[in-house]
Protein backbone atom coordinates (compact mmCIF):
# COMPACT_ATOMS: atom_id res chain seq x y z
CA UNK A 1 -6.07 -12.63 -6.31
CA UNK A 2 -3.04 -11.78 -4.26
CA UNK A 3 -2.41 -7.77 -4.69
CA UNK A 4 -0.44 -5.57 -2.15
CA UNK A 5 -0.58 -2.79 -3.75
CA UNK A 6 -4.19 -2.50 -3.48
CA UNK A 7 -5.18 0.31 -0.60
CA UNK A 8 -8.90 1.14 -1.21
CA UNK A 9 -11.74 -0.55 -1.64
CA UNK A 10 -15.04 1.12 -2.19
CA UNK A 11 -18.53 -0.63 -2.10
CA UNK A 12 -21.68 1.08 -3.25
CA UNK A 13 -24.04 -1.66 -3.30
CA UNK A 14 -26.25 -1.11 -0.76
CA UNK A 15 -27.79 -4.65 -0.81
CA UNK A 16 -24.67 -6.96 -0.74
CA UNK A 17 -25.28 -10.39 0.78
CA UNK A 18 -22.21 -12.29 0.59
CA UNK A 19 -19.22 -12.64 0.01
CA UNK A 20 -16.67 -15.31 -0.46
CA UNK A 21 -14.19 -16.59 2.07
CA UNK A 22 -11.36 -14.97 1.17
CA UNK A 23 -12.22 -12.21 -1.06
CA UNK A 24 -9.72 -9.77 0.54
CA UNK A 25 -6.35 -12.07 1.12
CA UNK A 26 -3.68 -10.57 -0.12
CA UNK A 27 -4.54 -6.96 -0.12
CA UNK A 28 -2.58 -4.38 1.63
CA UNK A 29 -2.25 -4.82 5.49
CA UNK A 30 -3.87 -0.97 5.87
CA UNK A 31 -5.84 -0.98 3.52
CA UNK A 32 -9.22 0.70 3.85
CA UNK A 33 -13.33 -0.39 2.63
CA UNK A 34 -15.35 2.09 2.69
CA UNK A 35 -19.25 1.27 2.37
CA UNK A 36 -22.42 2.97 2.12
CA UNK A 37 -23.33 4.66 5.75
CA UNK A 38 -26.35 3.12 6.09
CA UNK A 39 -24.68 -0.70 5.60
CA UNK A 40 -22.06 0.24 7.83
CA UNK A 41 -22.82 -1.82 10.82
CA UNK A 42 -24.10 -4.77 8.90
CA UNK A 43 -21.30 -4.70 6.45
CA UNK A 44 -18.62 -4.60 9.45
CA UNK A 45 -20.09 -8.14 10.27
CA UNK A 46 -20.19 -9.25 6.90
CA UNK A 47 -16.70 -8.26 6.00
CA UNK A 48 -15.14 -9.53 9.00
CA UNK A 49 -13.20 -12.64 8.29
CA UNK A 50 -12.45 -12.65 4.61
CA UNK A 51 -8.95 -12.84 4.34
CA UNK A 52 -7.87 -9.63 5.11
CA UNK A 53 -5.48 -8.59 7.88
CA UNK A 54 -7.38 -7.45 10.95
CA UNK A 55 -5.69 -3.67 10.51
CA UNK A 56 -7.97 -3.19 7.53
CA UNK A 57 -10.48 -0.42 8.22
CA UNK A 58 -13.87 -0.79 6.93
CA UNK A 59 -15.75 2.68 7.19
């Protein structure tokens, strides 16, 4: 799904673990995923890589 318009992203599953290639391609280049405090570290390296640009913030 290709959608630019799409800014935030917000994950409350505190057990995710995986997710596909490219999950985030397409979304907007400063966009922001925010995640669970506790996942933030692990999530970080799980999110890394999936299609969005690398000016997306995950906190």
């Amino acid at each position: 799904m290709k959608d630019s318009k799409l800014k935030t992203i917000k994950i409350n599953a505190a057990g995710l673990k995986s997710v596909g290639k490219n999950a985030f391609k397409g979304i907007h280049k400063k966009a922001t995923i925010s995640v669970p405090k506790k996942q933030l570290k692990a999530y970080k390296k799980l999110l890394k890589g999936k299609g969005q640009a690398s000016s997306v913030k995950i906190k």
